[in-house]
C-alpha atoms as a PDB file:
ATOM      1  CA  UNK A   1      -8.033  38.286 330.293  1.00  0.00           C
ATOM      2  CA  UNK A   2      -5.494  35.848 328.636  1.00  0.00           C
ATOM      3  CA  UNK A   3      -4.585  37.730 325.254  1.00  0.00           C
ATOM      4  CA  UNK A   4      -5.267  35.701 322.481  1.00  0.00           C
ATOM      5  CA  UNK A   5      -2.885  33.927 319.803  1.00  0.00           C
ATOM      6  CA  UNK A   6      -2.919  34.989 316.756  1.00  0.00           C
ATOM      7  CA  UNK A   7      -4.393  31.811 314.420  1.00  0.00           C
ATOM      8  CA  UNK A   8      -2.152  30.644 312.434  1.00  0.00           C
ATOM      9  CA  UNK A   9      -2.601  31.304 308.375  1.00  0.00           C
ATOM     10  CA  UNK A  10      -4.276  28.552 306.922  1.00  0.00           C
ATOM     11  CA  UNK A  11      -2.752  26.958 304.348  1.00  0.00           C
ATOM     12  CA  UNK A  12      -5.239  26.898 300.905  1.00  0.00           C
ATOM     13  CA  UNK A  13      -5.244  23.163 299.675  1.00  0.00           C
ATOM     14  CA  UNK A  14      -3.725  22.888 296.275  1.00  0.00           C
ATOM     15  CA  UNK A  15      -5.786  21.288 293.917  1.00  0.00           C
ATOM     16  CA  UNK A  16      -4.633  19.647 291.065  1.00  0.00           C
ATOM     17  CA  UNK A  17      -6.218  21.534 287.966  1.00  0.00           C
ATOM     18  CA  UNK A  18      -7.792  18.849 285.241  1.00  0.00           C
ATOM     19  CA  UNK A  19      -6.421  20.412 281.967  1.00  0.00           C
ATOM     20  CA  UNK A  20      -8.385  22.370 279.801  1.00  0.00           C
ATOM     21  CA  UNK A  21     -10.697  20.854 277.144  1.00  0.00           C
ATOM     22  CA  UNK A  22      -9.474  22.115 273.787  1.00  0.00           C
ATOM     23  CA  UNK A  23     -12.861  23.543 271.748  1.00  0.00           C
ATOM     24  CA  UNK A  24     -13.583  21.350 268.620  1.00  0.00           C
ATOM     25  CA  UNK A  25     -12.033  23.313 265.732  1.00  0.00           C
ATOM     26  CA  UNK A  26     -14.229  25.610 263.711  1.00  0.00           C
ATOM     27  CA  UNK A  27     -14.719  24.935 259.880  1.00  0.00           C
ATOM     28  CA  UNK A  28     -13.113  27.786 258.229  1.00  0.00           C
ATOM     29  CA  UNK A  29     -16.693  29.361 256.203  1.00  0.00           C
ATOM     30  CA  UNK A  30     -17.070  28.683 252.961  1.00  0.00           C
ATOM     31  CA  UNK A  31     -15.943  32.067 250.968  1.00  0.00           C
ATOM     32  CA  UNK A  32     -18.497  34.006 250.025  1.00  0.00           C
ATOM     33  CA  UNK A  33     -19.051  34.506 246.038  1.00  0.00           C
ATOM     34  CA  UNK A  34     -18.743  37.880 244.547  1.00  0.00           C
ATOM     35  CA  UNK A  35     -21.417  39.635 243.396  1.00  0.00           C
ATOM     36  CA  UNK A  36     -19.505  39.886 239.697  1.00  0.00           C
ATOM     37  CA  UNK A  37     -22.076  40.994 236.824  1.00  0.00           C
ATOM     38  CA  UNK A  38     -21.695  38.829 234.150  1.00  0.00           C
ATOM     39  CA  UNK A  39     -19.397  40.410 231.400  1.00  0.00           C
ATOM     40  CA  UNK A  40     -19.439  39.946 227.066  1.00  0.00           C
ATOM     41  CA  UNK A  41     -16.801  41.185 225.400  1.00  0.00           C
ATOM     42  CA  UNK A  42     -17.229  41.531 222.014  1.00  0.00           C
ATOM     43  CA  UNK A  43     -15.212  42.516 218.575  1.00  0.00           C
ATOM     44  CA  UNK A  44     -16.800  44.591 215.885  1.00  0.00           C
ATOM     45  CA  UNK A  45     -14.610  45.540 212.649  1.00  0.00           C
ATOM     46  CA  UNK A  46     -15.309  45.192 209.107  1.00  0.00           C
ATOM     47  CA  UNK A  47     -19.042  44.188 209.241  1.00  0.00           C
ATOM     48  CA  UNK A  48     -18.200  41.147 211.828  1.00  0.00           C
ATOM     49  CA  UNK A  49     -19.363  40.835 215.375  1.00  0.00           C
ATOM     50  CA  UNK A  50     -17.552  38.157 217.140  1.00  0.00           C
ATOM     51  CA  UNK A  51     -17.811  37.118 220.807  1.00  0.00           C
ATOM     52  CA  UNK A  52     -14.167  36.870 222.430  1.00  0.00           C
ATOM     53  CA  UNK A  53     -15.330  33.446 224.710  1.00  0.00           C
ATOM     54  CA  UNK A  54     -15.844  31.836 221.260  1.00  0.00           C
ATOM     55  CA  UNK A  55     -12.225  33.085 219.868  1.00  0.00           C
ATOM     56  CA  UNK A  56     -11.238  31.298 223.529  1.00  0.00           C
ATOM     57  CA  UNK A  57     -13.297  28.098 222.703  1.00  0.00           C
ATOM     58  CA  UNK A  58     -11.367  27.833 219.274  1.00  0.00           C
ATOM     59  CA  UNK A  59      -8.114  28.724 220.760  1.00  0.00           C
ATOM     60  CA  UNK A  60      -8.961  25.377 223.449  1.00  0.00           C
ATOM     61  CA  UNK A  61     -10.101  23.217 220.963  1.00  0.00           C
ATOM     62  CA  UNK A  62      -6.925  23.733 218.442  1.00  0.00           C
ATOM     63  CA  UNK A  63      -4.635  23.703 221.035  1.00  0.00           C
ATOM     64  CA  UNK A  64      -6.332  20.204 222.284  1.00  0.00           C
ATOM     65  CA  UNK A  65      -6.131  18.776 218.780  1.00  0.00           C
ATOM     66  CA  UNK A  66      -2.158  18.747 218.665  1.00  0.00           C
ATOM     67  CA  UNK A  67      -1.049  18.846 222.582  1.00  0.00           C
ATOM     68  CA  UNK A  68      -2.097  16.682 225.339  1.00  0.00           C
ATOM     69  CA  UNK A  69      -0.076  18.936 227.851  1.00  0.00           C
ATOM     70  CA  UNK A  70      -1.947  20.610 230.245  1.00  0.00           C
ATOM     71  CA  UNK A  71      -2.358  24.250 230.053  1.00  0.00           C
ATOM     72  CA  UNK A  72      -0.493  26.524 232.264  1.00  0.00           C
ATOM     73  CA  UNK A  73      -0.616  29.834 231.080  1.00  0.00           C
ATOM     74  CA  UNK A  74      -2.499  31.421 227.833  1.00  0.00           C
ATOM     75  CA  UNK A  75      -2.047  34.420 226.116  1.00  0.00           C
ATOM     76  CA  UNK A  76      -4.386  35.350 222.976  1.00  0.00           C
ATOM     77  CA  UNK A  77      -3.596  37.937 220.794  1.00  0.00           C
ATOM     78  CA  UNK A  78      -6.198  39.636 218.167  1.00  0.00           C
ATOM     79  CA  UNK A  79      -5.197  41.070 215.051  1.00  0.00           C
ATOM     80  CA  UNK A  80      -8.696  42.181 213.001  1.00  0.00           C
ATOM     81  CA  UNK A  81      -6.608  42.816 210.014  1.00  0.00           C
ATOM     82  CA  UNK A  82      -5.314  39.303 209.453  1.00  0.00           C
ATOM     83  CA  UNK A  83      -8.998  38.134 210.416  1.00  0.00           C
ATOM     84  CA  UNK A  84      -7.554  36.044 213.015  1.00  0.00           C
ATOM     85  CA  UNK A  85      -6.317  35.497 216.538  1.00  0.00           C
ATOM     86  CA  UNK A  86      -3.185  34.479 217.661  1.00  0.00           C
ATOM     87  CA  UNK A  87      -1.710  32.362 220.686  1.00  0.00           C
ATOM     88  CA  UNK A  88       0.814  31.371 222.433  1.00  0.00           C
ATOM     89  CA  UNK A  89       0.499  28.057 225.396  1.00  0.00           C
ATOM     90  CA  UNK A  90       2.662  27.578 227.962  1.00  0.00           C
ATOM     91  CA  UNK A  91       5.099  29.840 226.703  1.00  0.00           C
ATOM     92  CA  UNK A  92       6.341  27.980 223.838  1.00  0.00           C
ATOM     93  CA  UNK A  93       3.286  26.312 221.517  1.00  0.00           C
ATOM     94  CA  UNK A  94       1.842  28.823 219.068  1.00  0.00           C
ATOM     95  CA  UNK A  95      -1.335  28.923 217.009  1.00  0.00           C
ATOM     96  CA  UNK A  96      -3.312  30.741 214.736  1.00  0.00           C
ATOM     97  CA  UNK A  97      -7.499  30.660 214.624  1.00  0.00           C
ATOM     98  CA  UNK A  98      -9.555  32.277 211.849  1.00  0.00           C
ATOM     99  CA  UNK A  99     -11.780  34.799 213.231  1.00  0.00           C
END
């Protein structure tokens, strides 16, 4: 018998690859809230109870009175014994607010 030929390798058809479909982009999700209690801080001395969010109220709305700048960075400072509270805006305005 006639031997046989060995077949020749076939050669694989190249086929031109249609590029890849970028996926839509994902909204980043929404944060989630913490689950903060709600907090009161309050100052008792010499028969007075005062809230400190209305010592920051006061502290806004004598600050807004002089100063149209916009606020930056606060600092309050409490002193009982003078009856009042003390700030500083923006590093360089200072006030005083009765307590």
């Amino acid at each position: 018998a006639p031997a046989k030929k060995a077949a020749a390798p076939k050669k694989e058809a190249v086929k031109a690859e249609a590029p890849a479909k970028k996926a839509p982009a994902k909204k980043a999700a929404a944060p989630k809230k913490a689950n903060v209690p709600s907090v009161e801080v309050r100052i008792q001395f010499a028969g007075k109870d005062i809230d400190v969010m209305d010592i920051v109220k006061a502290v806004k709305a004598a600050y807004a009175q002089a100063n149209t700048a916009e606020v930056k960075d606060s600092k309050v400072y409490v002193k009982p014994e003078d009856n009042a509270a003390y700030y500083v805006i923006n590093g360089d305005v200072t006030g005083k607010v009765e307590l």
